[in-house]
N, C-alpha and C. Protein backbone atom coordinates (compact mmCIF):
# COMPACT_ATOMS: atom_id res chain seq x y z
N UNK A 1 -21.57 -12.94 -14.92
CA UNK A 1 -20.29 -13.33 -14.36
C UNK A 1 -20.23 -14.86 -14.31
N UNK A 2 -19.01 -15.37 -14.37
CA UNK A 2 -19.09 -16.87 -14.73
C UNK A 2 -18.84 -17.26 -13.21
N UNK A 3 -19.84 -18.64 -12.79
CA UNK A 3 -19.73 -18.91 -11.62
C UNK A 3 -17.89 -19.22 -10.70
N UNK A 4 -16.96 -19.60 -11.39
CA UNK A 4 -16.05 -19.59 -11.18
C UNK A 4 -15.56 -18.40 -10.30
N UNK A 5 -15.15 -17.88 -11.21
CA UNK A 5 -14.69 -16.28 -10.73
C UNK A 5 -15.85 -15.85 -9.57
N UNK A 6 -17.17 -16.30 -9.66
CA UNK A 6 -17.77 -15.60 -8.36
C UNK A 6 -17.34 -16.31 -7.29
N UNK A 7 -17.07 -17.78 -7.26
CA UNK A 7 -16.90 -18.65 -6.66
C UNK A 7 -15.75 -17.93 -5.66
N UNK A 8 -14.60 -17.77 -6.85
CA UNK A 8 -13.17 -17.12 -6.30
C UNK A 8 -13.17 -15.64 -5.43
N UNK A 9 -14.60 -14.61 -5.71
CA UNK A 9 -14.67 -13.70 -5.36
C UNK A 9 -14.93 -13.29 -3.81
N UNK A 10 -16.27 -14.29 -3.90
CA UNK A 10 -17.19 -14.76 -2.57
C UNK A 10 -15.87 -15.26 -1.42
N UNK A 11 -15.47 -16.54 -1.66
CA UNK A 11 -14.15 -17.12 -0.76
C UNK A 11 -13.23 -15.91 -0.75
N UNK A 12 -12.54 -15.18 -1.19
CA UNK A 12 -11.90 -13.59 -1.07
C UNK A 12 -12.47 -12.85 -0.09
N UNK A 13 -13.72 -12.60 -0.69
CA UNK A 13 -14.78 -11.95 0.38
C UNK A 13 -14.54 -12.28 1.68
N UNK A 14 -14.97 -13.39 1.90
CA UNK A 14 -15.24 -14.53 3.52
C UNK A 14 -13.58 -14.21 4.24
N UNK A 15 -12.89 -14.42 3.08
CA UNK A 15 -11.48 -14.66 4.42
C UNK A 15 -11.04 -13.20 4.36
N UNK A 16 -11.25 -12.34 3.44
CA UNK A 16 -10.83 -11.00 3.95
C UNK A 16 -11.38 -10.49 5.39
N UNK A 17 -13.20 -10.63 5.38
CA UNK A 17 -13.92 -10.27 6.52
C UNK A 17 -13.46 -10.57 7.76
N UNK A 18 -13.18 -12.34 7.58
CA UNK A 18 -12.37 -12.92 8.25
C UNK A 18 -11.07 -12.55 9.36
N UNK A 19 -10.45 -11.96 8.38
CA UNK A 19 -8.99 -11.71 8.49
C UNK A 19 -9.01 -10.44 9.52
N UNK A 20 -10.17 -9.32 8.93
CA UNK A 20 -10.36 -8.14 9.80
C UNK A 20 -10.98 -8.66 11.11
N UNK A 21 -11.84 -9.58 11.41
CA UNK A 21 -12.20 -9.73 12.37
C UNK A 21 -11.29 -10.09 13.46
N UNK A 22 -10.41 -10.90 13.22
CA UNK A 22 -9.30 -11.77 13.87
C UNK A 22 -8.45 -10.14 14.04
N UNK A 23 -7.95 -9.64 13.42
CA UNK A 23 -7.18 -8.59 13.78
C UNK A 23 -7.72 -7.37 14.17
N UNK A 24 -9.14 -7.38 14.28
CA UNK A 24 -9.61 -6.16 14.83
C UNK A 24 -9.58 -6.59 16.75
N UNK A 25 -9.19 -7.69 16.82
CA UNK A 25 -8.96 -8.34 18.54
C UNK A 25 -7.48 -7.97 18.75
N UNK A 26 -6.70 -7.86 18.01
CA UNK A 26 -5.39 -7.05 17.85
C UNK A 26 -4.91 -5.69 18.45
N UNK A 27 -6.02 -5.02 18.45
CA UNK A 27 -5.76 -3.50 18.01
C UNK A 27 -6.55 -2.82 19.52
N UNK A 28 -5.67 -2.23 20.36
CA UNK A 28 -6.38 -1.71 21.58
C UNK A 28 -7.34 -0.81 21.48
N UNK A 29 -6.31 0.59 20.75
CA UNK A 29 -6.80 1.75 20.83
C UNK A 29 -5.76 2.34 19.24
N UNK A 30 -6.34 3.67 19.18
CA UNK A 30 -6.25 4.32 17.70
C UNK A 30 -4.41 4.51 17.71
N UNK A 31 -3.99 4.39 18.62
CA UNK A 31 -2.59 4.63 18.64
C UNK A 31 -1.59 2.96 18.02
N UNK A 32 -2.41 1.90 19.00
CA UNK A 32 -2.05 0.79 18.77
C UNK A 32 -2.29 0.86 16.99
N UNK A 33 -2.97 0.98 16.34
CA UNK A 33 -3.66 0.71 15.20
C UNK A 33 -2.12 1.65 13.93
N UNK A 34 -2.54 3.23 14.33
CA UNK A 34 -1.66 4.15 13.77
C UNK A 34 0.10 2.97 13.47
N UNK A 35 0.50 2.66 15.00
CA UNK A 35 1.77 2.25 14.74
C UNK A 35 1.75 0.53 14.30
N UNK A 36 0.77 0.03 14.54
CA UNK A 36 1.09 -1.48 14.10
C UNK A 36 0.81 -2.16 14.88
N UNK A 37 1.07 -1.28 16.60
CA UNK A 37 1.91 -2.59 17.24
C UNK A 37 3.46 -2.18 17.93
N UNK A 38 3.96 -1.54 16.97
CA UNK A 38 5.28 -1.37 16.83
C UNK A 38 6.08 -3.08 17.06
N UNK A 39 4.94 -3.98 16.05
CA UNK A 39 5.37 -5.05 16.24
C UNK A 39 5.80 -5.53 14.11
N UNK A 40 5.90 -4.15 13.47
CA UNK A 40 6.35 -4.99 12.11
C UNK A 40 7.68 -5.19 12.14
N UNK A 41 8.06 -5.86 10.90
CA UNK A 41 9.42 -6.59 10.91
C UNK A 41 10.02 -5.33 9.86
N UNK A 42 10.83 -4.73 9.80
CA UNK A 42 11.48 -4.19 9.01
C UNK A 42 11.19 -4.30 7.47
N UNK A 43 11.22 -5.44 6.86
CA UNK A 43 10.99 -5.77 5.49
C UNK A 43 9.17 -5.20 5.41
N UNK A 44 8.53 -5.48 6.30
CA UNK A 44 7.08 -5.12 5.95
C UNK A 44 6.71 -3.73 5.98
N UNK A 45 7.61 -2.92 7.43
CA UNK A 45 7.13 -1.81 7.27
C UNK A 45 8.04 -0.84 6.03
N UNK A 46 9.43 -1.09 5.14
CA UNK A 46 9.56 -0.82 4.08
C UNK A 46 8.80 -1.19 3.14
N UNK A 47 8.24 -2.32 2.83
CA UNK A 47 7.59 -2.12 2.05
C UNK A 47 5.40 -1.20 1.75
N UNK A 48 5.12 -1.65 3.04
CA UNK A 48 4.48 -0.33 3.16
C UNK A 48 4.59 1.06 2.82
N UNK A 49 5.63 1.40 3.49
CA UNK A 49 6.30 3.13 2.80
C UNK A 49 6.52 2.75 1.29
N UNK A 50 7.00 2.39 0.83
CA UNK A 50 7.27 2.26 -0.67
C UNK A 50 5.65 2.30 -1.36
N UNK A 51 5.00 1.29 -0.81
CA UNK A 51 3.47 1.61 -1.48
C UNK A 51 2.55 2.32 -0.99
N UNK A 52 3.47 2.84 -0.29
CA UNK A 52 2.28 4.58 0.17
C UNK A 52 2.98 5.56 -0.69
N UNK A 53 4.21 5.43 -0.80
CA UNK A 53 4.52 6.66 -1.80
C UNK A 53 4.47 6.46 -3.36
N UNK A 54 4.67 4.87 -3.45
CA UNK A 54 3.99 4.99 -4.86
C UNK A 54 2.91 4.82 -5.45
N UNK A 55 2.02 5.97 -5.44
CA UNK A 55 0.78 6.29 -5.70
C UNK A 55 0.49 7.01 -6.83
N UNK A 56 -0.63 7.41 -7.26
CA UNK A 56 -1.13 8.19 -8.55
C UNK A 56 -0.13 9.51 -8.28
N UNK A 57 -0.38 10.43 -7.18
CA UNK A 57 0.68 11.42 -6.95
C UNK A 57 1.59 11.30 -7.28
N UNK A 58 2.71 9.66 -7.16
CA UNK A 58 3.78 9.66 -7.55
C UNK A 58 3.90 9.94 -8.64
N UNK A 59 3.25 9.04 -9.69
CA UNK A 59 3.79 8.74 -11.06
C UNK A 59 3.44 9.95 -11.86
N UNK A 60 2.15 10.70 -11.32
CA UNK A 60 2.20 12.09 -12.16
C UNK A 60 3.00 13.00 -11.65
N UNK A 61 3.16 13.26 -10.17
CA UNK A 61 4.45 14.23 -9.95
C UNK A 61 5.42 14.08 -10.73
N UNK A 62 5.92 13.04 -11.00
CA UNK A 62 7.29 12.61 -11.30
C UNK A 62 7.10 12.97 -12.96
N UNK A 63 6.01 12.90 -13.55
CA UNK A 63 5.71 12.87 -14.92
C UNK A 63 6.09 14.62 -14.93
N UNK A 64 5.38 15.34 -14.64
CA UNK A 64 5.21 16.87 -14.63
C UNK A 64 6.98 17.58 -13.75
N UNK A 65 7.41 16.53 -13.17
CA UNK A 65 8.70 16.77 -12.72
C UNK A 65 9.69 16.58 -13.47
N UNK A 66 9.65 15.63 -14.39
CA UNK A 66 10.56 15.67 -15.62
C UNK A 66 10.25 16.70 -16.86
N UNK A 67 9.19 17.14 -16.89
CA UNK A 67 8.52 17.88 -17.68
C UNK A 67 9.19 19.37 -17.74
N UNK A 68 9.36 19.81 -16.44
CA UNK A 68 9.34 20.73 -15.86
C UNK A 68 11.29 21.07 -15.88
N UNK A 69 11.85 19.87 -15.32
CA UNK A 69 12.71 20.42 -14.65
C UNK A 69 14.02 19.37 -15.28
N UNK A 70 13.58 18.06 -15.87
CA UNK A 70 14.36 17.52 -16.92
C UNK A 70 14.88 16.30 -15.83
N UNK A 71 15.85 15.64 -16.29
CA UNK A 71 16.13 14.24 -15.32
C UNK A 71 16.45 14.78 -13.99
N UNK A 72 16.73 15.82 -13.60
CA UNK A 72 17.25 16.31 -11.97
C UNK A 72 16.06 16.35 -11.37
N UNK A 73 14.85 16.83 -11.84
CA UNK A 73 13.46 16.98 -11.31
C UNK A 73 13.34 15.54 -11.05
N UNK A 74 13.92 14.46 -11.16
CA UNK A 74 13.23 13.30 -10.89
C UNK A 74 13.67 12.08 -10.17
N UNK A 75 15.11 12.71 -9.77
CA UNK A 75 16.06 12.36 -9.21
C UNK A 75 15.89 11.75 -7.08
N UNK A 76 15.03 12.71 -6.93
CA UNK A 76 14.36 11.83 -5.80
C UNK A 76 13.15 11.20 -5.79
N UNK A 77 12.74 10.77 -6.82
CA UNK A 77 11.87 9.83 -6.59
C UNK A 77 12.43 8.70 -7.46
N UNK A 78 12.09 7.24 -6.33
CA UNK A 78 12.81 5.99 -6.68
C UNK A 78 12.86 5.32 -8.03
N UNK A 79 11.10 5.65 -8.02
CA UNK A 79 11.08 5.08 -9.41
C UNK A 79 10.75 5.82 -10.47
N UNK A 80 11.00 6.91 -10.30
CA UNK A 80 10.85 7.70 -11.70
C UNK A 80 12.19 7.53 -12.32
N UNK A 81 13.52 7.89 -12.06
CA UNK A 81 14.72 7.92 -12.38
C UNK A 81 15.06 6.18 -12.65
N UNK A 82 14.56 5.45 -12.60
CA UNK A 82 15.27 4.45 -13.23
C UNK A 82 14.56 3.95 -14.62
């Protein structure tokens, strides 16, 4: 591996660890954790849901849903139909 990129990996490393540590002082109990807080901003917790549902499940459901059932099969999911 070229020292660079480890360079870039290691510093990734450090402030991720980092980052959990600082926000694991955040978090009371398993409920606090589950909801956030109930302190996200709208734009963050949409985009969360969006990348929880678009997952491997998605893109093959949606694959085997057009397969299956033709453009209507695919019609609720966001990004299969466009």
């Amino acid at each position: 591996m070229d020292w660079p990129l480890t360079i870039v990996v290691s510093l990734y490393l450090i402030g991720i660890f980092a980052l959990s540590i600082y926000a694991s002082g955040q978090v009371h109990d398993e409920a606090d954790y589950v909801v956030a807080g109930r302190r996200l901003p709208l734009w963050l917790a949409w985009g969360t849901l969006m990348a929880t549902w678009f997952g491997a499940a998605t893109v093959l459901g949606a694959a085997e849903a057009a397969r299956d059932e033709g453009v209507r099969g695919t019609l609720l999911d966001p990004f299969a139909s466009g």
